[in-house]
PDB file of N, CA and C in Angstrom:
ATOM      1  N   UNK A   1       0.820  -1.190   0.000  1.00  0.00           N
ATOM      2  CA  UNK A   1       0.000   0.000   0.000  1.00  0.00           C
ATOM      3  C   UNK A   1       0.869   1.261   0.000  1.00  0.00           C
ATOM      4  N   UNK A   2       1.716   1.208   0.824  1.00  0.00           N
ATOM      5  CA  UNK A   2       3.063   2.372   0.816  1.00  0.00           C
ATOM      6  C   UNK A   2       3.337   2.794  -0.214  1.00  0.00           C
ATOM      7  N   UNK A   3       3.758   1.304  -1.104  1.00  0.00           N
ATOM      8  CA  UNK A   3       4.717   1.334  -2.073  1.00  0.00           C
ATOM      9  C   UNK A   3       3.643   2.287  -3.785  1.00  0.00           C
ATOM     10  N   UNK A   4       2.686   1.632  -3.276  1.00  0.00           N
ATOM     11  CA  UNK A   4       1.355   2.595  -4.430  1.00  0.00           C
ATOM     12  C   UNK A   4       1.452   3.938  -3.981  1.00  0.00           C
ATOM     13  N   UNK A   5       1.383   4.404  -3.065  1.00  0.00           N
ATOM     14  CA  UNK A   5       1.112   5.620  -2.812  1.00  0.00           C
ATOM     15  C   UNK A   5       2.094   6.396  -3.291  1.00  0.00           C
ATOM     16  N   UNK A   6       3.395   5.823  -2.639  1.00  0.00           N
ATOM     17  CA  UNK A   6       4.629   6.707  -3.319  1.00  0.00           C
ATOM     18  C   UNK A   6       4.950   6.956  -4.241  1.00  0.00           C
ATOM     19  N   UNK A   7       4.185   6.092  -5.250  1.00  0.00           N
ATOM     20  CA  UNK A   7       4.278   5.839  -6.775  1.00  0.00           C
ATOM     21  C   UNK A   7       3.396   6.823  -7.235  1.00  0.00           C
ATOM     22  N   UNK A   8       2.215   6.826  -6.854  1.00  0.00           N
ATOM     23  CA  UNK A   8       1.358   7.488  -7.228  1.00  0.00           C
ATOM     24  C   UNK A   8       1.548   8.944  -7.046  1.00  0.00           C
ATOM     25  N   UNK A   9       2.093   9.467  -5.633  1.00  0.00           N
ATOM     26  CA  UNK A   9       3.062  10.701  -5.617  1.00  0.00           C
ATOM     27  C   UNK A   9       3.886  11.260  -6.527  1.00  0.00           C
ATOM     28  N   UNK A  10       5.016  10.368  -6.837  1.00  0.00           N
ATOM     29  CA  UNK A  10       5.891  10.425  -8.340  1.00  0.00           C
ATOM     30  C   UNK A  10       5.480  10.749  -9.022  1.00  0.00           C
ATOM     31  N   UNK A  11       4.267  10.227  -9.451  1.00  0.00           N
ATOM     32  CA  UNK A  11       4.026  10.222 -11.042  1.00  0.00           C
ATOM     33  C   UNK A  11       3.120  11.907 -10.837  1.00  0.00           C
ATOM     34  N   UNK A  12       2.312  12.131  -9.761  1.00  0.00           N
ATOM     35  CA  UNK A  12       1.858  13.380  -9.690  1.00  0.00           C
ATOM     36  C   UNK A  12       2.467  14.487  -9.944  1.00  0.00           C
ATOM     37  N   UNK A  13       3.729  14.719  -8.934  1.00  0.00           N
ATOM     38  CA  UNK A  13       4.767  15.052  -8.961  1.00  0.00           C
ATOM     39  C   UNK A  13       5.468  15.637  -9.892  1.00  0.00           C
ATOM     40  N   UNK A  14       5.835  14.740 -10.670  1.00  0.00           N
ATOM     41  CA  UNK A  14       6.362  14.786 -12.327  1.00  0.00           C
ATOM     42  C   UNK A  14       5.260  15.359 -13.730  1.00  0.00           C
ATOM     43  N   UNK A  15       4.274  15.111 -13.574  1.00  0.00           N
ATOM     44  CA  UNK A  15       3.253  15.668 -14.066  1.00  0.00           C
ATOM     45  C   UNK A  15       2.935  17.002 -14.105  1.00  0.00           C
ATOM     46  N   UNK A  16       2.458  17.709 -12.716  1.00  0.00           N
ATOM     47  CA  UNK A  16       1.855  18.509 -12.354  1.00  0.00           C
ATOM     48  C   UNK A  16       2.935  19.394 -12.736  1.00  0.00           C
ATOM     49  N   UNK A  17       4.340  19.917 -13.578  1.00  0.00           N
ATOM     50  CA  UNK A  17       4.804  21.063 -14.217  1.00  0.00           C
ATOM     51  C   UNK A  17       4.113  20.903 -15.583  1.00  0.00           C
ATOM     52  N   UNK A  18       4.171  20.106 -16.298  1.00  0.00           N
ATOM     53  CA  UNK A  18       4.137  19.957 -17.397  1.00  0.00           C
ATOM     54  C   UNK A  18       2.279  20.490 -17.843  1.00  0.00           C
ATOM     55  N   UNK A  19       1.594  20.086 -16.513  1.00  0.00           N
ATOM     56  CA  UNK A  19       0.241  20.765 -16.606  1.00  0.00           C
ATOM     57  C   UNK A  19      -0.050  21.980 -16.592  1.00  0.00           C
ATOM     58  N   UNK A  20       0.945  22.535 -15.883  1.00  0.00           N
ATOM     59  CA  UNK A  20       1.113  24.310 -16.010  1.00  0.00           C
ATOM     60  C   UNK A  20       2.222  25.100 -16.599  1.00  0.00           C
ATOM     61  N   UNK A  21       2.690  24.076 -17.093  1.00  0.00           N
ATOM     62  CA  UNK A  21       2.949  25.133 -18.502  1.00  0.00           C
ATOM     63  C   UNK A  21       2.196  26.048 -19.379  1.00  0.00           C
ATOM     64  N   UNK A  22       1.603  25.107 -19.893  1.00  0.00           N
ATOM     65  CA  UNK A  22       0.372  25.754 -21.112  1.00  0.00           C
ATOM     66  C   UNK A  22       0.086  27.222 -20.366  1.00  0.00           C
ATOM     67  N   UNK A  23      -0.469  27.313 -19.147  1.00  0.00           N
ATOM     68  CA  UNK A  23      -0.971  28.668 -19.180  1.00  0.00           C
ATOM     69  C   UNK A  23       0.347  29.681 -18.411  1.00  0.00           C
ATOM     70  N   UNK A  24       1.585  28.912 -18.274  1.00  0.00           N
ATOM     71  CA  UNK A  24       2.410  30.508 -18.472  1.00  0.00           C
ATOM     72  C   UNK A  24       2.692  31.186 -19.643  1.00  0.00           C
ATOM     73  N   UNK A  25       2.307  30.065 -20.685  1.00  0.00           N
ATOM     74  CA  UNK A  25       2.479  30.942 -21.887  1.00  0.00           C
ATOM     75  C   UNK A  25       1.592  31.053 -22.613  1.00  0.00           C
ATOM     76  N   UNK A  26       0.142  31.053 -22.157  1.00  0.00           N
ATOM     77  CA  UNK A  26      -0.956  31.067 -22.961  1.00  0.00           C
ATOM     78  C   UNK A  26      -1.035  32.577 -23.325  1.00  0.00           C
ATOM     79  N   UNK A  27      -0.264  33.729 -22.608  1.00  0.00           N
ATOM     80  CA  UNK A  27      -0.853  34.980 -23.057  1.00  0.00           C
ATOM     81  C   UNK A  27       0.226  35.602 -24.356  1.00  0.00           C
ATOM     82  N   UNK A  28       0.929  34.865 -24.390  1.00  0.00           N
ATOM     83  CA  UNK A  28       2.347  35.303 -25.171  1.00  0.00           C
ATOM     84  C   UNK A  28       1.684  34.530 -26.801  1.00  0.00           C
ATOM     85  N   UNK A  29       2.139  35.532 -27.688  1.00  0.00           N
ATOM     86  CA  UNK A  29       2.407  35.564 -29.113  1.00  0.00           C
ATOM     87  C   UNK A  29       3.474  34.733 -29.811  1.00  0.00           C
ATOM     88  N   UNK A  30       3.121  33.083 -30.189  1.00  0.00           N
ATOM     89  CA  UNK A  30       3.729  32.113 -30.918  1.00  0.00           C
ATOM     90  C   UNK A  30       3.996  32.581 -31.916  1.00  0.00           C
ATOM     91  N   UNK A  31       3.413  33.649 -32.711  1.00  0.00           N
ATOM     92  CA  UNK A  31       3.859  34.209 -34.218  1.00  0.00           C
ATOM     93  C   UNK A  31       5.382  34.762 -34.295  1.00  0.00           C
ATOM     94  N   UNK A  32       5.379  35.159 -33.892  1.00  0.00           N
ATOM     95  CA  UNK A  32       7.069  36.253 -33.820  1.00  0.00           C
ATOM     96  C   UNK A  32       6.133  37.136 -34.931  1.00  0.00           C
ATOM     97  N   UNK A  33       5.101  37.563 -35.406  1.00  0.00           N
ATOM     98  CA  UNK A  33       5.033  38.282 -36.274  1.00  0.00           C
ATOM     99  C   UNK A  33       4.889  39.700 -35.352  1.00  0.00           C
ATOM    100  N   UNK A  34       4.952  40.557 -35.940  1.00  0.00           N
ATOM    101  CA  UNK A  34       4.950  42.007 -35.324  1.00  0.00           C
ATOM    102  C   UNK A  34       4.068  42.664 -35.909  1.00  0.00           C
ATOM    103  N   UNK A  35       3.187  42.802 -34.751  1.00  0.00           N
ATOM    104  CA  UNK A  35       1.639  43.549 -35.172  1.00  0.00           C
ATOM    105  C   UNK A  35       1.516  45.452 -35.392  1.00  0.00           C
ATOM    106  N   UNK A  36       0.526  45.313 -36.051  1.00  0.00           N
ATOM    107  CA  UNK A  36       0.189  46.392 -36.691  1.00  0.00           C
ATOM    108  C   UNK A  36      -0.320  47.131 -35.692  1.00  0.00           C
ATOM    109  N   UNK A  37      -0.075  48.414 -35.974  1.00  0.00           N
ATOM    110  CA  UNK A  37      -0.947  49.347 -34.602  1.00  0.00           C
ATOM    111  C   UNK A  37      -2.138  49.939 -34.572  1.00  0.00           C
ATOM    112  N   UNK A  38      -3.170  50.125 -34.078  1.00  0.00           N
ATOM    113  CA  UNK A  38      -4.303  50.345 -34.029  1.00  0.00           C
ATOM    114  C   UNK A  38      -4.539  51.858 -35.000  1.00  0.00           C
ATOM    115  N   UNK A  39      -3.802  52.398 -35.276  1.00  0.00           N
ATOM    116  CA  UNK A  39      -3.641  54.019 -35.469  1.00  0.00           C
ATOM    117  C   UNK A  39      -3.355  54.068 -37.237  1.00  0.00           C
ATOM    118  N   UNK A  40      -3.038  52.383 -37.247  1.00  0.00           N
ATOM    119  CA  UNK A  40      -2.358  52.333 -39.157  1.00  0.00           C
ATOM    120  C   UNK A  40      -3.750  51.861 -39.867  1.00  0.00           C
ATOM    121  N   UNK A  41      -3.081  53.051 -41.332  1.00  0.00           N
ATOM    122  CA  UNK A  41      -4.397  52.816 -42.105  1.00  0.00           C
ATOM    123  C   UNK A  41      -4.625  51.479 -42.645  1.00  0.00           C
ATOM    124  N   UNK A  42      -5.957  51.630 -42.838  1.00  0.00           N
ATOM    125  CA  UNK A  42      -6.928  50.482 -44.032  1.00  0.00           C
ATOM    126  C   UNK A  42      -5.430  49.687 -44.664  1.00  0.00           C
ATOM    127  N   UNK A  43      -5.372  48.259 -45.109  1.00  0.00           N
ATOM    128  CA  UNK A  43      -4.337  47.913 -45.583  1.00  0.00           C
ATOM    129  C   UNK A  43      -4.508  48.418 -47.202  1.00  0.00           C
ATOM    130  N   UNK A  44      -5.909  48.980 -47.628  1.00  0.00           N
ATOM    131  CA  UNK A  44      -5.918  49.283 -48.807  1.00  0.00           C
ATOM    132  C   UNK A  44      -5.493  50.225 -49.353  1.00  0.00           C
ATOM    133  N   UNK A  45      -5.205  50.926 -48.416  1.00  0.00           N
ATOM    134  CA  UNK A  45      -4.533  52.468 -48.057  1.00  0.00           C
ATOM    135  C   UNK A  45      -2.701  52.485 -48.335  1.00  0.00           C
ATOM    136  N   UNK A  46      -1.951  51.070 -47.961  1.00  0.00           N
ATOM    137  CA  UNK A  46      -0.712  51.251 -47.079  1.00  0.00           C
ATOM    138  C   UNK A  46      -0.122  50.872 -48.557  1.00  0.00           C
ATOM    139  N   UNK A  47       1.275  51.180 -48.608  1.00  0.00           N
ATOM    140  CA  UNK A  47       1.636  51.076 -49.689  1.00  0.00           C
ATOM    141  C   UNK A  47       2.732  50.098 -49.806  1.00  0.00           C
ATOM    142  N   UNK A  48       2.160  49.074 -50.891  1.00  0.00           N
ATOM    143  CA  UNK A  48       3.012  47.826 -51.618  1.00  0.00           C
ATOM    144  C   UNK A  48       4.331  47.750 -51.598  1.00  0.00           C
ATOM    145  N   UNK A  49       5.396  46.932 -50.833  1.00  0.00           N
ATOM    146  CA  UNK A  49       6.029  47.387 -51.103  1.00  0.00           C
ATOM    147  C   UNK A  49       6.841  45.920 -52.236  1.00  0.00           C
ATOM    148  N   UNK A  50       5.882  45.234 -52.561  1.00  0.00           N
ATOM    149  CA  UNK A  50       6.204  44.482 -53.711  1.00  0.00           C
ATOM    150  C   UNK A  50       6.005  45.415 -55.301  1.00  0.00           C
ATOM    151  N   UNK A  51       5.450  46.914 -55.255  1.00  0.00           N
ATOM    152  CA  UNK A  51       5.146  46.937 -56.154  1.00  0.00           C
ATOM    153  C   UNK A  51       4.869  48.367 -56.571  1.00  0.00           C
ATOM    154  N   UNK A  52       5.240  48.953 -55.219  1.00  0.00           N
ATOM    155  CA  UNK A  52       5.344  50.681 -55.090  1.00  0.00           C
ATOM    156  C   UNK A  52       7.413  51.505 -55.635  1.00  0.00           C
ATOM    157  N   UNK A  53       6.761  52.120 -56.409  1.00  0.00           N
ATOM    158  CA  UNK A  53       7.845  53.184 -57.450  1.00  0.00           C
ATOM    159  C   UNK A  53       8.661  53.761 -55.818  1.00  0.00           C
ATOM    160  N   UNK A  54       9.771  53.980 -56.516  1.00  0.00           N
ATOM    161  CA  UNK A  54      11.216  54.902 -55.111  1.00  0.00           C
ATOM    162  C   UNK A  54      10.461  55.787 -54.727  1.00  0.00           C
ATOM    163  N   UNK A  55       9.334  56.559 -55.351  1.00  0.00           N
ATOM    164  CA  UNK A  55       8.950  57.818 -55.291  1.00  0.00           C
ATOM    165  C   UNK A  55       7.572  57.322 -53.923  1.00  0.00           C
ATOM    166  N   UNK A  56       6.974  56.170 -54.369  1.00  0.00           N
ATOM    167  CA  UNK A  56       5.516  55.497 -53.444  1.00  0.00           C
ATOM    168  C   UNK A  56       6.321  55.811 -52.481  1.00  0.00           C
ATOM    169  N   UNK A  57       7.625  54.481 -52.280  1.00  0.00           N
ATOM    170  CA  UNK A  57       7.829  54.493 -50.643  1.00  0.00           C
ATOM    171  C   UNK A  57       8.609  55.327 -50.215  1.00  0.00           C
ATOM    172  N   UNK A  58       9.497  56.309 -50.848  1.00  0.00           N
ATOM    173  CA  UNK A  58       9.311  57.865 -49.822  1.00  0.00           C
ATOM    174  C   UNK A  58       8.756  58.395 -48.873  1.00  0.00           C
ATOM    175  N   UNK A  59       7.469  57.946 -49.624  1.00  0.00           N
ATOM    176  CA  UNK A  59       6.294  58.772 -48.730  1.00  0.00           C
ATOM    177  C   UNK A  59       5.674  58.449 -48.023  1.00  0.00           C
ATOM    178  N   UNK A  60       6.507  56.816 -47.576  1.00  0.00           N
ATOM    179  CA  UNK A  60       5.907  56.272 -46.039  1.00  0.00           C
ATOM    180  C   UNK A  60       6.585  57.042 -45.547  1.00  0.00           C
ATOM    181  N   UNK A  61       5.795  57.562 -44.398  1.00  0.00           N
ATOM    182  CA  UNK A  61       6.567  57.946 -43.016  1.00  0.00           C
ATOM    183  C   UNK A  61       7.688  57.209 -42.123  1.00  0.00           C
ATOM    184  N   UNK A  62       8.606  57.664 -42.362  1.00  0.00           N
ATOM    185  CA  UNK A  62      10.095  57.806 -41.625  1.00  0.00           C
ATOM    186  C   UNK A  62      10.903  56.509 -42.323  1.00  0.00           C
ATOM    187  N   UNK A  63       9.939  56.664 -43.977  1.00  0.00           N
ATOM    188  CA  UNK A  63      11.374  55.820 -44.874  1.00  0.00           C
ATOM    189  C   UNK A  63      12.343  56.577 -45.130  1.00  0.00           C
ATOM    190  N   UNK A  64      13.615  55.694 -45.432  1.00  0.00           N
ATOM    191  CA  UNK A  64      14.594  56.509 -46.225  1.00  0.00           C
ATOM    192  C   UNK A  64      14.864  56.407 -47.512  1.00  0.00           C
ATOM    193  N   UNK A  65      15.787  56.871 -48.371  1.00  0.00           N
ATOM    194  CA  UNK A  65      15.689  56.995 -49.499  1.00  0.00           C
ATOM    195  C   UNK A  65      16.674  55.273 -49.771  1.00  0.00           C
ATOM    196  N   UNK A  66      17.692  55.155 -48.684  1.00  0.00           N
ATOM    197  CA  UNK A  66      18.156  54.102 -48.996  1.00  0.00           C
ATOM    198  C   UNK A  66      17.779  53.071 -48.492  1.00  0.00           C
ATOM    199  N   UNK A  67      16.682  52.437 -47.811  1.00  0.00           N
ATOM    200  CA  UNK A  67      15.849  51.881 -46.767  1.00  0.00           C
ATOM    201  C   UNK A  67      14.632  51.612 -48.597  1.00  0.00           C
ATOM    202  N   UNK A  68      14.001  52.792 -49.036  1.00  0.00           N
ATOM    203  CA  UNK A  68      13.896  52.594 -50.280  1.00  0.00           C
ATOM    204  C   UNK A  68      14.206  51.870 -51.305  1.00  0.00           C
ATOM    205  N   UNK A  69      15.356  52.110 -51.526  1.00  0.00           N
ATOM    206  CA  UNK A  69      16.236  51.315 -52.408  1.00  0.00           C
ATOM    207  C   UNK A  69      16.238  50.176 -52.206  1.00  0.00           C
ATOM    208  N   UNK A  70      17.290  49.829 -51.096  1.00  0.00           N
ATOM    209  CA  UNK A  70      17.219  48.300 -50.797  1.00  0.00           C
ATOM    210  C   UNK A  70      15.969  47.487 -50.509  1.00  0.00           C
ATOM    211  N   UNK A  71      14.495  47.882 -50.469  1.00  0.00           N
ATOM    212  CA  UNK A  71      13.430  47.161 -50.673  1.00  0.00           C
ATOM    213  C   UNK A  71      13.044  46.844 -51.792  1.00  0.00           C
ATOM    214  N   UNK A  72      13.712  47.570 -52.720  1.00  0.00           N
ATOM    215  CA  UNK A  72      13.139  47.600 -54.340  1.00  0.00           C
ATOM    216  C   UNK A  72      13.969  46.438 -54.419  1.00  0.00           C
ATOM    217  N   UNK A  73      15.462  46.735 -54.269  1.00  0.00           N
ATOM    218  CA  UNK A  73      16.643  45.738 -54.565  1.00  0.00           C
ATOM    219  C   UNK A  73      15.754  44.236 -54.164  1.00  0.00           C
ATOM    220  N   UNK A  74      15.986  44.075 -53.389  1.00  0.00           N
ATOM    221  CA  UNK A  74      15.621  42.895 -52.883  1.00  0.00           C
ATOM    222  C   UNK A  74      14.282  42.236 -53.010  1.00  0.00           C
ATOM    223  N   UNK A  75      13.663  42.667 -53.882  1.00  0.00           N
ATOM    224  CA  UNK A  75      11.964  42.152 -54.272  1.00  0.00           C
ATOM    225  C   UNK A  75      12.062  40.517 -54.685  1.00  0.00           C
ATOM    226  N   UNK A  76      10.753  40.005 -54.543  1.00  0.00           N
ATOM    227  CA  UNK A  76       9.870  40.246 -53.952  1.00  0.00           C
ATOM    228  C   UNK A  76       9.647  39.353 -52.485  1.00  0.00           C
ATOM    229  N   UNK A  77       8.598  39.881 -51.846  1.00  0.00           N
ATOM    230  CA  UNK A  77       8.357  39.466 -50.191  1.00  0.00           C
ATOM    231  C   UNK A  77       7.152  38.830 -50.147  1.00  0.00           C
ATOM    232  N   UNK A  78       7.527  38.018 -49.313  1.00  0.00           N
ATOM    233  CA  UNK A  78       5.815  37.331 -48.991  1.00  0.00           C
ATOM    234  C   UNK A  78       5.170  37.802 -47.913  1.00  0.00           C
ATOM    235  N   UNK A  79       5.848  38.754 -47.309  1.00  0.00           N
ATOM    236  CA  UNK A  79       4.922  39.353 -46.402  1.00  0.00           C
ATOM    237  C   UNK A  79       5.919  40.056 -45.705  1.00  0.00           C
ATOM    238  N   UNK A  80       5.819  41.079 -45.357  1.00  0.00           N
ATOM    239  CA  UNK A  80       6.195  42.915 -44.529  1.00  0.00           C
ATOM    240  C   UNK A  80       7.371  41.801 -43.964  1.00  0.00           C
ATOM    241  N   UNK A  81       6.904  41.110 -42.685  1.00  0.00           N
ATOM    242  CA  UNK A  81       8.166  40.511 -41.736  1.00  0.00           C
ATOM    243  C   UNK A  81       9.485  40.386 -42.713  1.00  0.00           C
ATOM    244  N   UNK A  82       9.290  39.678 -44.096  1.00  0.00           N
ATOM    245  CA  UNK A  82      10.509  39.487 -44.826  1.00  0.00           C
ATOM    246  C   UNK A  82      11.570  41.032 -44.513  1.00  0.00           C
ATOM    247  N   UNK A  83      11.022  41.552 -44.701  1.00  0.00           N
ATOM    248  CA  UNK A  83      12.108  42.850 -44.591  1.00  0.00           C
ATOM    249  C   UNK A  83      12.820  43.274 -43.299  1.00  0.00           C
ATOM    250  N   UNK A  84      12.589  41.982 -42.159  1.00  0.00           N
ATOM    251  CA  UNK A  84      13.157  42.207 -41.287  1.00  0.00           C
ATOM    252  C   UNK A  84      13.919  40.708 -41.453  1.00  0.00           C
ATOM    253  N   UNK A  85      13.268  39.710 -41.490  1.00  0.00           N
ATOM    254  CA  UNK A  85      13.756  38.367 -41.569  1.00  0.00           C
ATOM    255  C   UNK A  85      14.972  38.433 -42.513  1.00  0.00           C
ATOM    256  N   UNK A  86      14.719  39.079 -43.862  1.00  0.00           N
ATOM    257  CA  UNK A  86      16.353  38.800 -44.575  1.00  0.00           C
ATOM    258  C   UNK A  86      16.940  40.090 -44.539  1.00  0.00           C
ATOM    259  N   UNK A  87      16.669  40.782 -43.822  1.00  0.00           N
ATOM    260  CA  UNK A  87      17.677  41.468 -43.341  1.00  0.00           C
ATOM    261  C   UNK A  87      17.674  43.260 -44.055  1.00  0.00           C
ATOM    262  N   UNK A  88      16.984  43.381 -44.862  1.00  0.00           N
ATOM    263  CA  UNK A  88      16.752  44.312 -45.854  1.00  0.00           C
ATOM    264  C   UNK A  88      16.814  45.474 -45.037  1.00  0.00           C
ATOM    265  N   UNK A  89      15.838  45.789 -43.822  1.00  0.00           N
ATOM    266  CA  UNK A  89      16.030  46.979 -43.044  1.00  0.00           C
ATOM    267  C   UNK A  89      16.389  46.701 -41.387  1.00  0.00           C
ATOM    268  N   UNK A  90      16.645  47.641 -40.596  1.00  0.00           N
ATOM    269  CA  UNK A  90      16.812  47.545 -39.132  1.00  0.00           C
ATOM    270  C   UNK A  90      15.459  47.085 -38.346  1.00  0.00           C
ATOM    271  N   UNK A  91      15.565  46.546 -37.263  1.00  0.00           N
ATOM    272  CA  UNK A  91      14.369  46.631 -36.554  1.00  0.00           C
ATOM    273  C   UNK A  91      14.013  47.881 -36.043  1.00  0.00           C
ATOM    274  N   UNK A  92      14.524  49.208 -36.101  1.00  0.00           N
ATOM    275  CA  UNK A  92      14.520  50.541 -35.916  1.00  0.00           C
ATOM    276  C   UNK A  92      13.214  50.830 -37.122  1.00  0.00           C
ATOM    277  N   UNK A  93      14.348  51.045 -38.193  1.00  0.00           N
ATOM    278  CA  UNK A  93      13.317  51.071 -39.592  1.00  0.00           C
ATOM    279  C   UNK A  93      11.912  50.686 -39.730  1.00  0.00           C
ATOM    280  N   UNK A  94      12.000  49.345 -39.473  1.00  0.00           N
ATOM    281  CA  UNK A  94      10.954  48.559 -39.467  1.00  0.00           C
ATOM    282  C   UNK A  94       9.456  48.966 -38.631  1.00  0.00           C
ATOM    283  N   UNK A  95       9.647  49.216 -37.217  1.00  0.00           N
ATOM    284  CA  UNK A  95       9.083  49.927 -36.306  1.00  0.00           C
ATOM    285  C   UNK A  95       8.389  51.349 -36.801  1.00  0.00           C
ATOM    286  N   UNK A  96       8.938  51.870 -37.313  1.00  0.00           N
ATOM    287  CA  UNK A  96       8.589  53.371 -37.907  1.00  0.00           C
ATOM    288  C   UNK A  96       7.969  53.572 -39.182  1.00  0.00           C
ATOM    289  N   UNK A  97       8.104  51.957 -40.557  1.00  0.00           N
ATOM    290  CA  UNK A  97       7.369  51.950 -41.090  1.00  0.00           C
ATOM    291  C   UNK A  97       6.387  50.919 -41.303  1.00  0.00           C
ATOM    292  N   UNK A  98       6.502  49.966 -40.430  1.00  0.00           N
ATOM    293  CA  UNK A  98       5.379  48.883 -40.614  1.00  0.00           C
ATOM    294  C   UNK A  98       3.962  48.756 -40.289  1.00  0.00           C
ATOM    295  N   UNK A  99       3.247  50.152 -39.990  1.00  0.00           N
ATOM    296  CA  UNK A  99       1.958  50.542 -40.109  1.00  0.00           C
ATOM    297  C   UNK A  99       1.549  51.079 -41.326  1.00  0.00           C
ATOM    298  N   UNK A 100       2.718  51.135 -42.475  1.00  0.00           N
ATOM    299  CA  UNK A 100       1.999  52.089 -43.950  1.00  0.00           C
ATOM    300  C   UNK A 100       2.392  51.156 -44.828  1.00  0.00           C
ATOM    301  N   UNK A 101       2.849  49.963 -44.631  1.00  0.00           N
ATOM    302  CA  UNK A 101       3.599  48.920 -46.048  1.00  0.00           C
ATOM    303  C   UNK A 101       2.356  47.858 -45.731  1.00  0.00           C
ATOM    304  N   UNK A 102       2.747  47.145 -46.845  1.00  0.00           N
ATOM    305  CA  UNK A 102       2.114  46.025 -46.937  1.00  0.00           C
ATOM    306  C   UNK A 102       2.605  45.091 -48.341  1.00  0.00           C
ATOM    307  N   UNK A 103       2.266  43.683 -48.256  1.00  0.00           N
ATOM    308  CA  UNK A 103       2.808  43.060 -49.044  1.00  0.00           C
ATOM    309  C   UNK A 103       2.059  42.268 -50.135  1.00  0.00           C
ATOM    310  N   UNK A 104       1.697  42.762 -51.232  1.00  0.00           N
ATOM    311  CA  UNK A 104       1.011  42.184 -51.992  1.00  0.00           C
ATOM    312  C   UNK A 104       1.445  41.033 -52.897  1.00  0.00           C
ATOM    313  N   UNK A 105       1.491  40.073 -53.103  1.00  0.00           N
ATOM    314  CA  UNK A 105       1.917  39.025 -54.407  1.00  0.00           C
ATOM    315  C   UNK A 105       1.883  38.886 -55.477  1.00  0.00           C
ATOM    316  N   UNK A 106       0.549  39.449 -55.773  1.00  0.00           N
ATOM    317  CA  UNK A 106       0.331  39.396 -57.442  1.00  0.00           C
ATOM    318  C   UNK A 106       0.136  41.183 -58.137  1.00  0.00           C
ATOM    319  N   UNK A 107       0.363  40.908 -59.333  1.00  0.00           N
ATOM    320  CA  UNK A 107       0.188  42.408 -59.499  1.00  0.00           C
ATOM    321  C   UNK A 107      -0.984  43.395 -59.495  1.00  0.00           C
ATOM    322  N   UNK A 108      -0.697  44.711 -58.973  1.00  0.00           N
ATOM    323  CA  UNK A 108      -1.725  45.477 -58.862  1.00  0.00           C
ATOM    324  C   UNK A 108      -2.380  46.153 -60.004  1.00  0.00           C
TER     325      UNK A 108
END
């Protein structure tokens, strides 16, 4: 009877982390994607950057002209994150324009 109980302890024991896991990380974001801010326009609004002229993405707010460039260079993206994933702009950059881009696939 001992010998059950203690067993049965063990196995509780050993269990009972693995049961609370799940909710230390139930509130946390599995995507790594980096969300959009409540304040950024309509995506119909934001401008392509599979498909917007040097002159389009200028005129996101707080692009640069060479931040510009090297997005053109490096076309095409399957989605905004690419331009952080291969490396194209800073996570600085990125931050300042990833409420006005967006990534379209096929042509407009």
């Amino acid at each position: 009877m001992f010998n059950r109980l203690c067993q049965t302890i063990v196995v509780v024991a050993a269990l009972l982390p693995a049961a609370c896991l799940p909710a230390q990380y139930r509130d946390r974001d599995t995507t790594s994607a980096h969300k959009t801010s409540d304040k950024a326009p309509l995506p119909e609004a934001r401008t392509d950057i599979n498909h917007a002229s040097l002159e389009q993405l200028l005129k996101v707010p707080g692009m640069t002209e060479t931040w510009a460039r090297r997005i053109i260079r490096f076309r095409p993206y399957r989605t905004k994150n690419d331009l952080l994933d291969k490396g194209i702009v800073t996570s600085q950059a990125y931050d300042r324009i990833k409420d006005y881009i967006i990534a379209h696939k096929d042509a407009q």
